[in-house]
PDB file of N, CA and C in Angstrom:
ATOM      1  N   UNK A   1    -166.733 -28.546-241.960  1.00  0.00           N
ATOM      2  CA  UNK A   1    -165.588 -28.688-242.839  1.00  0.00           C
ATOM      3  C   UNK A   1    -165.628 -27.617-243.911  1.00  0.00           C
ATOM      4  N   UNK A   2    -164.525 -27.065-244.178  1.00  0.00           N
ATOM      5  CA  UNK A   2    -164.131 -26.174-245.467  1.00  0.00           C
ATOM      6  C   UNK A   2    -164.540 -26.902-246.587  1.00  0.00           C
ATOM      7  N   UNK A   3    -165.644 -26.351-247.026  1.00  0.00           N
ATOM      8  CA  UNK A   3    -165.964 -26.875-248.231  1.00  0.00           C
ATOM      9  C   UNK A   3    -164.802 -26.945-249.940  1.00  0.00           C
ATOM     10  N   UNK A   4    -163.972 -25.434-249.886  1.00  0.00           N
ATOM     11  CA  UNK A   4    -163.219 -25.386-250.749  1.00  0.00           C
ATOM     12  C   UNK A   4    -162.115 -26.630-250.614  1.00  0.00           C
ATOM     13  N   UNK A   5    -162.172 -27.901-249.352  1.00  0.00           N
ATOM     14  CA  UNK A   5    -161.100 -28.834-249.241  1.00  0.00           C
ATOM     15  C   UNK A   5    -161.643 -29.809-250.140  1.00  0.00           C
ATOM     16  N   UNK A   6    -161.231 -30.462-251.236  1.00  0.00           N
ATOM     17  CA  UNK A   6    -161.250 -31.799-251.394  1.00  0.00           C
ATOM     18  C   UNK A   6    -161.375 -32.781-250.771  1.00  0.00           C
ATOM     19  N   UNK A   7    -159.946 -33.204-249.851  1.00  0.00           N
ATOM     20  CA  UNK A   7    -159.373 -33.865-248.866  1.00  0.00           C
ATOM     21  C   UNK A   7    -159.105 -33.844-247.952  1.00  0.00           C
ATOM     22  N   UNK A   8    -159.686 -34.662-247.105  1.00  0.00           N
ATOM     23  CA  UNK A   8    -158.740 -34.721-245.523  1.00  0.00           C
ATOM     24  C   UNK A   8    -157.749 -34.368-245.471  1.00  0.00           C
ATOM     25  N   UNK A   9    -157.684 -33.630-244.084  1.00  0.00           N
ATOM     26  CA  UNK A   9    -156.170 -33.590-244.227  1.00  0.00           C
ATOM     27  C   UNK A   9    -156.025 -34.207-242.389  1.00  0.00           C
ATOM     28  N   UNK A  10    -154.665 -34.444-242.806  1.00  0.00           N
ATOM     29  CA  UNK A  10    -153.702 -35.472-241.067  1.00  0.00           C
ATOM     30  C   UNK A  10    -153.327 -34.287-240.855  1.00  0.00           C
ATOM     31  N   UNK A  11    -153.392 -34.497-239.169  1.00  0.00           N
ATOM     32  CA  UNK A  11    -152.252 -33.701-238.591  1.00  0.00           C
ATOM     33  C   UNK A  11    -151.097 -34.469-238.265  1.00  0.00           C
ATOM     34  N   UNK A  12    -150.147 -33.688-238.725  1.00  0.00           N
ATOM     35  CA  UNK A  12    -148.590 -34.293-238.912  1.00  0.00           C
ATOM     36  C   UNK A  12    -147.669 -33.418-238.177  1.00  0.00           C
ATOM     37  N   UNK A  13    -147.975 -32.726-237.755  1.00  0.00           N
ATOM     38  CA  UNK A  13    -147.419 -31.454-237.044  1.00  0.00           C
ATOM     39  C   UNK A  13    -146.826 -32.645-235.404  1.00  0.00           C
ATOM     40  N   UNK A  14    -147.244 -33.532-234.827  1.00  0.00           N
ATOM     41  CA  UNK A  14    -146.504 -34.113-233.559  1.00  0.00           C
ATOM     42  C   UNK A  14    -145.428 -34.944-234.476  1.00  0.00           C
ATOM     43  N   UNK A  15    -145.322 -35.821-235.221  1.00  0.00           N
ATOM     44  CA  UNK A  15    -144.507 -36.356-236.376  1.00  0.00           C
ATOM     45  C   UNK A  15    -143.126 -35.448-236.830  1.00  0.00           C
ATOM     46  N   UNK A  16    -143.180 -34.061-236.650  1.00  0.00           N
ATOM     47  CA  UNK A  16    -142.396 -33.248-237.134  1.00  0.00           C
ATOM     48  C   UNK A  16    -141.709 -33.473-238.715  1.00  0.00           C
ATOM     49  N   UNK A  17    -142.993 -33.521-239.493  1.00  0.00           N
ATOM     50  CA  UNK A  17    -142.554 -33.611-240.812  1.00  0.00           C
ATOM     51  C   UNK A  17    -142.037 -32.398-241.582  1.00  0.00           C
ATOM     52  N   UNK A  18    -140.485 -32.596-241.774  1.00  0.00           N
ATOM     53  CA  UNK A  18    -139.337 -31.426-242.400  1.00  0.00           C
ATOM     54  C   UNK A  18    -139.798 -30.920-243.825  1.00  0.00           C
ATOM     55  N   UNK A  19    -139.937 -30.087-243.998  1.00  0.00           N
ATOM     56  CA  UNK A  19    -140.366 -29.789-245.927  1.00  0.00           C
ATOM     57  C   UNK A  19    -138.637 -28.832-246.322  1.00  0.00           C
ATOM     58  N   UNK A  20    -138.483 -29.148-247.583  1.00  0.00           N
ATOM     59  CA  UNK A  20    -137.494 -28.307-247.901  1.00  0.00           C
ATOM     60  C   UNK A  20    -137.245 -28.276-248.987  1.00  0.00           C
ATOM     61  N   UNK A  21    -136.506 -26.746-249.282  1.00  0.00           N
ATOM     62  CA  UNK A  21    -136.794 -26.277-250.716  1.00  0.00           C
ATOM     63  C   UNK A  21    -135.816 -27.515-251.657  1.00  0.00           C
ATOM     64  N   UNK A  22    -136.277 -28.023-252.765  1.00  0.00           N
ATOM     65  CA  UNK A  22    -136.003 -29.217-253.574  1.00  0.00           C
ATOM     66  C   UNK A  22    -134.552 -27.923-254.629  1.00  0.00           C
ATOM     67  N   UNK A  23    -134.587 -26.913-254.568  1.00  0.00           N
ATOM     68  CA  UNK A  23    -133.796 -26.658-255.332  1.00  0.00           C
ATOM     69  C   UNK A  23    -132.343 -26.245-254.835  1.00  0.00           C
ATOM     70  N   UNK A  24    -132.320 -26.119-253.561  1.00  0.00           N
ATOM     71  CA  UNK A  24    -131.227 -25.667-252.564  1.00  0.00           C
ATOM     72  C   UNK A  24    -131.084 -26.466-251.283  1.00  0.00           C
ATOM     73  N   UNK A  25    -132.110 -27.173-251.088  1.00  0.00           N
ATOM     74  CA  UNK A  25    -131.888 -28.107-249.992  1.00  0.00           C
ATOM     75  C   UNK A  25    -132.299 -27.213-248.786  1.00  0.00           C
ATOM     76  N   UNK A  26    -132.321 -26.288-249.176  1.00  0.00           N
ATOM     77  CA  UNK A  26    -132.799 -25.219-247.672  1.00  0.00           C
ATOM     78  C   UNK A  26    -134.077 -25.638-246.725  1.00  0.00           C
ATOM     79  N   UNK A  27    -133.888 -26.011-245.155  1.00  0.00           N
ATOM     80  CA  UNK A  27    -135.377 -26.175-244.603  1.00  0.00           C
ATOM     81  C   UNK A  27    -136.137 -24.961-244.658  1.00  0.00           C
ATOM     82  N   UNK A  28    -137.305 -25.547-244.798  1.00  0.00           N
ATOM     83  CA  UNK A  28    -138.860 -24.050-245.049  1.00  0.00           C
ATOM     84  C   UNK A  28    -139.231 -24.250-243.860  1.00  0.00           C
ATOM     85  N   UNK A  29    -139.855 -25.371-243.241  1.00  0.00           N
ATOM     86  CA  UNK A  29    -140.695 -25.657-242.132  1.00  0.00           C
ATOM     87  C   UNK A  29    -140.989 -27.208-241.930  1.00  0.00           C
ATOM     88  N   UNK A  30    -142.101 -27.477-240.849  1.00  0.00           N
ATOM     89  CA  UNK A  30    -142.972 -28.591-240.787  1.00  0.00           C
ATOM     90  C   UNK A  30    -143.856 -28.347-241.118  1.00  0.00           C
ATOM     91  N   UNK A  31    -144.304 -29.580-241.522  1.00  0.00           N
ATOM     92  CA  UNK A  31    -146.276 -29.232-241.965  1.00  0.00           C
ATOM     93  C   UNK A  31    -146.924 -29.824-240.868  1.00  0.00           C
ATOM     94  N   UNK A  32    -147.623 -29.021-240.411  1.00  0.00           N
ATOM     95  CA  UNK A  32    -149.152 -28.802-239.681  1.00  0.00           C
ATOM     96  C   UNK A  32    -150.140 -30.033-240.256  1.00  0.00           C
ATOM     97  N   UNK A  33    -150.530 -30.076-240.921  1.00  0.00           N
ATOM     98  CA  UNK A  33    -151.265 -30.997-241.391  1.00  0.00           C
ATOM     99  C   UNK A  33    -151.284 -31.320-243.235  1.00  0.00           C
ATOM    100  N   UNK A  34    -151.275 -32.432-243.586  1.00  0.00           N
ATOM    101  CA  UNK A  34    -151.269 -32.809-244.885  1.00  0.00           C
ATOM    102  C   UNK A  34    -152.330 -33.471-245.447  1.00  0.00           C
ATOM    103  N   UNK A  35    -152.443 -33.495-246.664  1.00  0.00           N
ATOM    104  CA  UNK A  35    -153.339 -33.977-247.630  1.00  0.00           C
ATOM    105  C   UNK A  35    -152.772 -34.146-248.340  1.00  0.00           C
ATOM    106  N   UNK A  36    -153.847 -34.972-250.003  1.00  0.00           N
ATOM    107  CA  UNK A  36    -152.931 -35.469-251.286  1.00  0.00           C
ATOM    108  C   UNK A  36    -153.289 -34.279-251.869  1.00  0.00           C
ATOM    109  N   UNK A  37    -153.799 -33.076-251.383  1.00  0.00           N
ATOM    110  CA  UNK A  37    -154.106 -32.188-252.601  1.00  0.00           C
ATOM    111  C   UNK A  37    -153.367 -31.545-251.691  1.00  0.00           C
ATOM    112  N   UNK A  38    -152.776 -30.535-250.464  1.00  0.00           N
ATOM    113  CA  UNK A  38    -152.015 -29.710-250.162  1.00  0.00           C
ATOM    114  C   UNK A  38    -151.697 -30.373-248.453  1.00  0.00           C
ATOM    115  N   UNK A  39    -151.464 -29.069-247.768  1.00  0.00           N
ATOM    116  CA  UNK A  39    -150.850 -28.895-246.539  1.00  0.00           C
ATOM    117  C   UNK A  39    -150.614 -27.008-246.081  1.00  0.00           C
ATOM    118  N   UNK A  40    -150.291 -27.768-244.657  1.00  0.00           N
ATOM    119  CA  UNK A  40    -150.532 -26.360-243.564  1.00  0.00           C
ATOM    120  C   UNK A  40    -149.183 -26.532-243.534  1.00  0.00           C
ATOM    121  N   UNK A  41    -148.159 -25.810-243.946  1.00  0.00           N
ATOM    122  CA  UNK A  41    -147.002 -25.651-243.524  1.00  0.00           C
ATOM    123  C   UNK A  41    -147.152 -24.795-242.398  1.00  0.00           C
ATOM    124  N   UNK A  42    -145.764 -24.733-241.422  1.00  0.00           N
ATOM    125  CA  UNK A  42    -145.330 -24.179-240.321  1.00  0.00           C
ATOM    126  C   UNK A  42    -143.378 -23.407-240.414  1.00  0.00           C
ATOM    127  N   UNK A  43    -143.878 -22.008-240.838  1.00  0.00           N
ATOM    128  CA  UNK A  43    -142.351 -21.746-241.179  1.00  0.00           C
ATOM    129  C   UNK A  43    -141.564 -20.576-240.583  1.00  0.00           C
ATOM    130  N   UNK A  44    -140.732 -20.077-240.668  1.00  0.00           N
ATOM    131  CA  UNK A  44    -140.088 -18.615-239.857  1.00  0.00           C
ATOM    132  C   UNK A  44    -140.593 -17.826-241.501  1.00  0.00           C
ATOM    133  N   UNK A  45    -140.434 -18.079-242.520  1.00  0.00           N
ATOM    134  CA  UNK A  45    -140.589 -17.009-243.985  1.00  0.00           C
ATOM    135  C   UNK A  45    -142.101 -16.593-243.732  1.00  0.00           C
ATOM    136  N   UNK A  46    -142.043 -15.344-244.670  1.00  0.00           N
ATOM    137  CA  UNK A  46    -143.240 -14.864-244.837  1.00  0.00           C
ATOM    138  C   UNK A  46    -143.139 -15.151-246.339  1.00  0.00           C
ATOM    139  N   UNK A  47    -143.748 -15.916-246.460  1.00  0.00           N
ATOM    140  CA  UNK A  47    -144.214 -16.668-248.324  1.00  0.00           C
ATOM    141  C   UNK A  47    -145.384 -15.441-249.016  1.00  0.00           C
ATOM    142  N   UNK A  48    -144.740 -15.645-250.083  1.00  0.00           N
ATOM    143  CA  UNK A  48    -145.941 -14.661-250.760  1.00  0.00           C
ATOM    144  C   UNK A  48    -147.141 -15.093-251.529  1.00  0.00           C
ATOM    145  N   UNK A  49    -148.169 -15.172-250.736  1.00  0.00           N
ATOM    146  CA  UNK A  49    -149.758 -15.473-251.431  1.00  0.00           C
ATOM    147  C   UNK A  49    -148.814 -15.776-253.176  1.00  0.00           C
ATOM    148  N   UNK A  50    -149.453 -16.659-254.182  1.00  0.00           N
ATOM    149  CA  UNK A  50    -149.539 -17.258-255.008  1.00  0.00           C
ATOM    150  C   UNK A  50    -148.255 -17.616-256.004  1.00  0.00           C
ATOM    151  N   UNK A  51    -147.401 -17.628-254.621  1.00  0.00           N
ATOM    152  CA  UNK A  51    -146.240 -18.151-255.313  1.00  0.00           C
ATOM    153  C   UNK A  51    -145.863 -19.729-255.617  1.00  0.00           C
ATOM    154  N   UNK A  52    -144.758 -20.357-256.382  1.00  0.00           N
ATOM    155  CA  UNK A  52    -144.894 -21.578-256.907  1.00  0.00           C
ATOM    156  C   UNK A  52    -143.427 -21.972-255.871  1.00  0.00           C
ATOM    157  N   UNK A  53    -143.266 -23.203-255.261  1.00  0.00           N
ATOM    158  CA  UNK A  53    -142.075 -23.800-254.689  1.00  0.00           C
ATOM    159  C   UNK A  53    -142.001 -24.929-255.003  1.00  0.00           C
ATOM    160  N   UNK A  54    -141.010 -25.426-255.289  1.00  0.00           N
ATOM    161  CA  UNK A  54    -140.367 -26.944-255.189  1.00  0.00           C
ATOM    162  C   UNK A  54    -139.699 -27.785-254.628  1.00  0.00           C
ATOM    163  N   UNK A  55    -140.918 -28.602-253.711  1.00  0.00           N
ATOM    164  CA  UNK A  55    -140.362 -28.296-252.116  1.00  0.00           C
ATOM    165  C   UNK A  55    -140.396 -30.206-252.301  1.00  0.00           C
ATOM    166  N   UNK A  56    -139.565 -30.255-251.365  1.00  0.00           N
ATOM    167  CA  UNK A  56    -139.134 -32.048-250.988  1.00  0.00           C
ATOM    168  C   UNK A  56    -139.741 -32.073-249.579  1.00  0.00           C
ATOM    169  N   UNK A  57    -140.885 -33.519-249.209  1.00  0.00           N
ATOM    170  CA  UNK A  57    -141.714 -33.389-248.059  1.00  0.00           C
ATOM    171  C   UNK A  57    -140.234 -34.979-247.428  1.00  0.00           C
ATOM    172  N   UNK A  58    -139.972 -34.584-246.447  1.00  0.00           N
ATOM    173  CA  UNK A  58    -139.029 -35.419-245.637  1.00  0.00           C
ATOM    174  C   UNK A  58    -139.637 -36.753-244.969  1.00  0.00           C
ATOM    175  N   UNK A  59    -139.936 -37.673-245.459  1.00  0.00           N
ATOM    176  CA  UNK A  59    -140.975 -38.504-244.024  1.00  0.00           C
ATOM    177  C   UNK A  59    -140.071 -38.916-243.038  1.00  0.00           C
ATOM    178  N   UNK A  60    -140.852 -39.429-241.853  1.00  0.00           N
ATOM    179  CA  UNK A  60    -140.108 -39.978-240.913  1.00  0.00           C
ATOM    180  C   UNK A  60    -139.525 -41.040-240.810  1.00  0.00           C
ATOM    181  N   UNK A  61    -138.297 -41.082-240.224  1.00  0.00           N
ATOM    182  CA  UNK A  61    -137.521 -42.557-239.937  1.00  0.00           C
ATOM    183  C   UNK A  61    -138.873 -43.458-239.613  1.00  0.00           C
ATOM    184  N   UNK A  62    -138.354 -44.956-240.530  1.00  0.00           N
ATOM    185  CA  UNK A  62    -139.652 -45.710-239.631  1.00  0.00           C
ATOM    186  C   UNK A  62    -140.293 -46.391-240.942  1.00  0.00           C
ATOM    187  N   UNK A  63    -140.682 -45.486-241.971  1.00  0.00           N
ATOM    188  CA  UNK A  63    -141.525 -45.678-243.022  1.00  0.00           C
ATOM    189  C   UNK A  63    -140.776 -46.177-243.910  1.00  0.00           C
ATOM    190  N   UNK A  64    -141.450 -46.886-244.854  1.00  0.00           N
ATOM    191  CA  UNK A  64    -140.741 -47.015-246.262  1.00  0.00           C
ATOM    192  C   UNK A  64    -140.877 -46.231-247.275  1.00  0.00           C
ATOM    193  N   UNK A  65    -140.953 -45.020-246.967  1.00  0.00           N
ATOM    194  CA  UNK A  65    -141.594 -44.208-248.197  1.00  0.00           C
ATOM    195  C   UNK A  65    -140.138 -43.260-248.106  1.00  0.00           C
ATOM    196  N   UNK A  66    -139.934 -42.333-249.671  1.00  0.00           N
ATOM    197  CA  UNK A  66    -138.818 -41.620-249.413  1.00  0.00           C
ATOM    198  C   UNK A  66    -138.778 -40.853-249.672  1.00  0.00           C
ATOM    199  N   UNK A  67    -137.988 -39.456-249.736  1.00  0.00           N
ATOM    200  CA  UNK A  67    -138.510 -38.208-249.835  1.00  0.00           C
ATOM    201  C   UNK A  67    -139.750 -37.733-251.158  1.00  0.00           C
ATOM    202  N   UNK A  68    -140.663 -37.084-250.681  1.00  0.00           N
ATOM    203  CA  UNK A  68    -141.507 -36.961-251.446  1.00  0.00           C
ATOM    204  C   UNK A  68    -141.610 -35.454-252.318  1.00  0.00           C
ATOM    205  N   UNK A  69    -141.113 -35.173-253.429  1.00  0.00           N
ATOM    206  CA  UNK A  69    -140.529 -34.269-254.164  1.00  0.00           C
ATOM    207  C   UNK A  69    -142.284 -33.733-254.884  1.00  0.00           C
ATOM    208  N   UNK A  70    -142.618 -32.205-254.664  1.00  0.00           N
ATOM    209  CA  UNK A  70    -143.675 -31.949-255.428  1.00  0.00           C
ATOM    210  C   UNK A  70    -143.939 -30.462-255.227  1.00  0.00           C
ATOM    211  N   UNK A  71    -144.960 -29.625-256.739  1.00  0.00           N
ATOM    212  CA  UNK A  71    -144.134 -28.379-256.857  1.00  0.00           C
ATOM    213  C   UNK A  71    -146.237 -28.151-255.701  1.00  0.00           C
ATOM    214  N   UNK A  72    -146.095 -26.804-255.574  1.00  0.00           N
ATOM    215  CA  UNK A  72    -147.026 -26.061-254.684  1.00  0.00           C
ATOM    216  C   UNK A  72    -147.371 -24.899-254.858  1.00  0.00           C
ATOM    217  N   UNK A  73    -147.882 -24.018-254.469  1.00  0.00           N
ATOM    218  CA  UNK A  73    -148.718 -22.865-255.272  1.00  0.00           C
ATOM    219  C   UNK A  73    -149.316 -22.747-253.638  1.00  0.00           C
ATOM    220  N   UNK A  74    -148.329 -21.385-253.191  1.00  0.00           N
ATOM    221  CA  UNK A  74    -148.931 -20.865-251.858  1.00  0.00           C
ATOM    222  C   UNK A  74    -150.169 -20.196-251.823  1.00  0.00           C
ATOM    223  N   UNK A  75    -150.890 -20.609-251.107  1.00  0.00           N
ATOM    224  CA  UNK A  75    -152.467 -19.686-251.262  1.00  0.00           C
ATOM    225  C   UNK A  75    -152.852 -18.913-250.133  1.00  0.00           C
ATOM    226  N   UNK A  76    -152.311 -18.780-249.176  1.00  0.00           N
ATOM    227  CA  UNK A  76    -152.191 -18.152-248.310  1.00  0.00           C
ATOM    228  C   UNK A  76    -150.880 -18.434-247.403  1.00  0.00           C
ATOM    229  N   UNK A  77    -150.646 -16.723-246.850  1.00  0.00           N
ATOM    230  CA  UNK A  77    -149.513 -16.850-245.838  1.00  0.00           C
ATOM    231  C   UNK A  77    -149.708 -15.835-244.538  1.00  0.00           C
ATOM    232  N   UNK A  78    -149.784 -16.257-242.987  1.00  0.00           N
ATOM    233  CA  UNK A  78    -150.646 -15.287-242.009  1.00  0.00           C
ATOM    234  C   UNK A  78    -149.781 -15.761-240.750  1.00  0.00           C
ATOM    235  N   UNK A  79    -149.411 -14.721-239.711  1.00  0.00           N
ATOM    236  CA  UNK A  79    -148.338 -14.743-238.899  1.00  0.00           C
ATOM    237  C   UNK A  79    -149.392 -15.845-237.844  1.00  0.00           C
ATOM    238  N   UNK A  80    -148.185 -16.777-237.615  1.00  0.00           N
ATOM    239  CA  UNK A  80    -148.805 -18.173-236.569  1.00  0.00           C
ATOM    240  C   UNK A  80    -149.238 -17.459-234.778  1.00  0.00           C
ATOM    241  N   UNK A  81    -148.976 -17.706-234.175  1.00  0.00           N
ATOM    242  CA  UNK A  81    -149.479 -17.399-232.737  1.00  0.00           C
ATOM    243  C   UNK A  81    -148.420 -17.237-231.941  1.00  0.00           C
ATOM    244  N   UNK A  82    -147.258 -17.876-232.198  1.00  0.00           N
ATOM    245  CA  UNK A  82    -145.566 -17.289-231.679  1.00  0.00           C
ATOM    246  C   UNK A  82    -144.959 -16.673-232.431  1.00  0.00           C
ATOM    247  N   UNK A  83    -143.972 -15.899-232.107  1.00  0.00           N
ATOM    248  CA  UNK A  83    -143.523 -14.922-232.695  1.00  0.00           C
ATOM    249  C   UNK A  83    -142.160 -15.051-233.712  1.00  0.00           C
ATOM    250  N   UNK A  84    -142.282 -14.499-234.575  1.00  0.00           N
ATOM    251  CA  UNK A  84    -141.885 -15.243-235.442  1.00  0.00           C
ATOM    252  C   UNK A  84    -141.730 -16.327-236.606  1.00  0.00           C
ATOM    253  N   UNK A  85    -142.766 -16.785-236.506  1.00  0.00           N
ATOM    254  CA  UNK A  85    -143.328 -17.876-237.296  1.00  0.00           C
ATOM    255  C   UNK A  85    -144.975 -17.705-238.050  1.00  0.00           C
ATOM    256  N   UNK A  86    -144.865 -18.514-239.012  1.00  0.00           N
ATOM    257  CA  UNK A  86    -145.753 -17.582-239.892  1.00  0.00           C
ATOM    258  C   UNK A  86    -146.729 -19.262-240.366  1.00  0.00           C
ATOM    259  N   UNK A  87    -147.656 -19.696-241.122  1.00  0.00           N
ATOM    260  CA  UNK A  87    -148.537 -20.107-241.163  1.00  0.00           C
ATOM    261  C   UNK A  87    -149.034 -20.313-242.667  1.00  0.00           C
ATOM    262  N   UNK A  88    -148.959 -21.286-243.531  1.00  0.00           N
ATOM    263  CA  UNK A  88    -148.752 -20.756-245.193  1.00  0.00           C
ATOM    264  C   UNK A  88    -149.619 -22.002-245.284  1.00  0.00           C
ATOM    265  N   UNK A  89    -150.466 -21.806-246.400  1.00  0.00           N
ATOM    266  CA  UNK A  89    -151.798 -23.066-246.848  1.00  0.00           C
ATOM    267  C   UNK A  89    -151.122 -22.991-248.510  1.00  0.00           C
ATOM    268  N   UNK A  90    -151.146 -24.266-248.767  1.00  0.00           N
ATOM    269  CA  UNK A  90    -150.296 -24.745-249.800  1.00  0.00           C
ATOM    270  C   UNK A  90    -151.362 -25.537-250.381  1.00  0.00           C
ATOM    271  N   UNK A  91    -151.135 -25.579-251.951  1.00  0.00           N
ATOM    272  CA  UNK A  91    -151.695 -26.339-252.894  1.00  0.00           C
ATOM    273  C   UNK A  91    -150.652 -27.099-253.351  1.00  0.00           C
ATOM    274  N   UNK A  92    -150.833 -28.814-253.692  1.00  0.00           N
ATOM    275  CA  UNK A  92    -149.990 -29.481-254.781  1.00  0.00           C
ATOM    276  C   UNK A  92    -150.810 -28.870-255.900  1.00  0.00           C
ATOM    277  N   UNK A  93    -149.724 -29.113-256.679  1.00  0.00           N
ATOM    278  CA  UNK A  93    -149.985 -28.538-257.549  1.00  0.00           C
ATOM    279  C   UNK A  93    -149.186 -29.320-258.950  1.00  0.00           C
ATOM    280  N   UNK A  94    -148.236 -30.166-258.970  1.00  0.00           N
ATOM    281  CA  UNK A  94    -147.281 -31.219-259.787  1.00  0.00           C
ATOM    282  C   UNK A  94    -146.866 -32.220-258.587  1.00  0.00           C
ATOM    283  N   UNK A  95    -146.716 -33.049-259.207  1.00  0.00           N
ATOM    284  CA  UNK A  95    -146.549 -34.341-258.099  1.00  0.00           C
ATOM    285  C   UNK A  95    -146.131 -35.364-259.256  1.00  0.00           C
ATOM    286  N   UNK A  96    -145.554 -36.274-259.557  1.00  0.00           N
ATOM    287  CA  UNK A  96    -145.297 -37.126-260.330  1.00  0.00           C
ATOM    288  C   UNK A  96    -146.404 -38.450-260.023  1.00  0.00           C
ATOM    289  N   UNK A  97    -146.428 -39.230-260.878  1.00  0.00           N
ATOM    290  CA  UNK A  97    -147.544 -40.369-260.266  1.00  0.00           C
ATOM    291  C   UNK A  97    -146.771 -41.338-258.907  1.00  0.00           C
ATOM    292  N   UNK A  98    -145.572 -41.495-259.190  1.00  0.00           N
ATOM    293  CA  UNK A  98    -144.804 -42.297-258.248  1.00  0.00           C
ATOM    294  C   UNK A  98    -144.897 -41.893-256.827  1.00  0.00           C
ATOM    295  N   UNK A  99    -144.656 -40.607-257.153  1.00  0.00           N
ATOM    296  CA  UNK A  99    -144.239 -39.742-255.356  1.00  0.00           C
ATOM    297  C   UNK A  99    -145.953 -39.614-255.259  1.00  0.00           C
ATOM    298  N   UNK A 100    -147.004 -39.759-255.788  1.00  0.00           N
ATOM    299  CA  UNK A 100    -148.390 -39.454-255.214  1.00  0.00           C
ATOM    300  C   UNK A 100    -148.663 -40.700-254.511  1.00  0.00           C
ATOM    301  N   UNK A 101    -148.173 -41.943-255.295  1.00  0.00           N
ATOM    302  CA  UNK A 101    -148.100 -43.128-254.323  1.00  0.00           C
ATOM    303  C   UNK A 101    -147.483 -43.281-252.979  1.00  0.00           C
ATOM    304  N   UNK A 102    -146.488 -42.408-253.357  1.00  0.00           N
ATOM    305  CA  UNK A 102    -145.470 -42.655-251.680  1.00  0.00           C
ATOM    306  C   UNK A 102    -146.552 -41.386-251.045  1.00  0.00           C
ATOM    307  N   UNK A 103    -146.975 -40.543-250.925  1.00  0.00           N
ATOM    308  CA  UNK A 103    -147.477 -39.290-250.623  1.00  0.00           C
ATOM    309  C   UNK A 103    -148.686 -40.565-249.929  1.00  0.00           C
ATOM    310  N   UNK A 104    -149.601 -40.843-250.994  1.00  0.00           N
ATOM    311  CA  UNK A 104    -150.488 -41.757-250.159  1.00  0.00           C
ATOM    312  C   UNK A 104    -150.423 -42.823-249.235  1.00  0.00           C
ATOM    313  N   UNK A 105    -149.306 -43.327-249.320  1.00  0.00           N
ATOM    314  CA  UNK A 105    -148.396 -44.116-248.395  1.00  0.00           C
ATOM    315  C   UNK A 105    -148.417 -43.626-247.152  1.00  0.00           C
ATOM    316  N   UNK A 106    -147.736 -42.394-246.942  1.00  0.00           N
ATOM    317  CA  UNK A 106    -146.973 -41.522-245.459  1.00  0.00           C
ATOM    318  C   UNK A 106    -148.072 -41.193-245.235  1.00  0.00           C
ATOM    319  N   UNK A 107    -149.666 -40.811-245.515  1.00  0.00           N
ATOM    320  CA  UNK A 107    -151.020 -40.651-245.346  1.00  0.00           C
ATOM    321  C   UNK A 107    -151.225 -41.534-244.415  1.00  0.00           C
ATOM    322  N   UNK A 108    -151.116 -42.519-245.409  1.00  0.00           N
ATOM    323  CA  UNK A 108    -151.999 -44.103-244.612  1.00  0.00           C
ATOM    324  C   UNK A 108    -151.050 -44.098-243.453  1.00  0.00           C
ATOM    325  N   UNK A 109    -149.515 -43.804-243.276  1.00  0.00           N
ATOM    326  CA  UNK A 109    -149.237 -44.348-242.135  1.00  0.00           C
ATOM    327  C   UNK A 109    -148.950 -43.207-240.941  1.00  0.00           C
ATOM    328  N   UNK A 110    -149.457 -41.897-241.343  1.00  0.00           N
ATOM    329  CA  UNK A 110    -149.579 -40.897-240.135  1.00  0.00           C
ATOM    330  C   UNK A 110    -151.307 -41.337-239.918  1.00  0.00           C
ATOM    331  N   UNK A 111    -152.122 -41.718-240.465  1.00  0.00           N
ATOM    332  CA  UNK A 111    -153.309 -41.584-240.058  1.00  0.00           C
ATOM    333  C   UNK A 111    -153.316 -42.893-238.838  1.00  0.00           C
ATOM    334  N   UNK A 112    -152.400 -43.897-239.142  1.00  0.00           N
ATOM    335  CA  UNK A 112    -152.493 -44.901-238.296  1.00  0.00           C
ATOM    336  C   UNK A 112    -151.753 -45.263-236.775  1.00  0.00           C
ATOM    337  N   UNK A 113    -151.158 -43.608-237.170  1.00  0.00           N
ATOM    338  CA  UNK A 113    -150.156 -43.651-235.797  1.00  0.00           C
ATOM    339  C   UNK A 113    -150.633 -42.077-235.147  1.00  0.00           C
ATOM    340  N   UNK A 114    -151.788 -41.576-235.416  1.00  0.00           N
ATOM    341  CA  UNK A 114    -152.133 -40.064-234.844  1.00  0.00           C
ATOM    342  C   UNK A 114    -153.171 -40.511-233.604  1.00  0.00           C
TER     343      UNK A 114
END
């Protein structure tokens, strides 16, 4: 294990969890895998190493949890294995206490359906 991780992270990537920019509504990608401290997004952009977004995480029909609104701090961005699509490691970075509850929520219930 990557020692620089805190946290586990799920893979959420079969789930097809939507992320999108919170200020335009624009889709970025799916995430690859999540945690309460970040995520592997999956996107067509080439994001720029240590930039800040304010991105809304979409959960899936099914759950009771609801969109999960929180800002991020890209720490890396590296072209994925198809063409076109690119590969970005994300930090939370602001999260409100409420949406960290729902965040831990959609955790508990991708870990129980992977």
């Amino acid at each position: 294990m990557d020692d620089r991780r805190k946290n586990n992270r799920i893979d959420a990537y079969a789930v097809g969890l939507q992320v999108s920019n919170s200020i335009d509504d624009e889709p970025l990608g799916i995430i690859g895998n999540l945690s309460a401290g970040g995520m592997m997004l999956i996107t067509r952009r080439q994001l720029q190493a240590n930039g800040i977004l304010q991105l809304r995480i979409n959960p899936p029909k099914g759950t009771d949890v609801q969109a999960i609104p929180i800002g991020a701090k890209i720490l890396w961005c590296t072209p994925a294995n198809s063409p076109d699509e690119f590969w970005a490691g994300l930090e939370t970075i602001d999260i409100a206490d409420a949406d960290q509850q729902s965040l831990e929520r959609l955790l508990d219930h991708l870990a129980a359906h992977a």
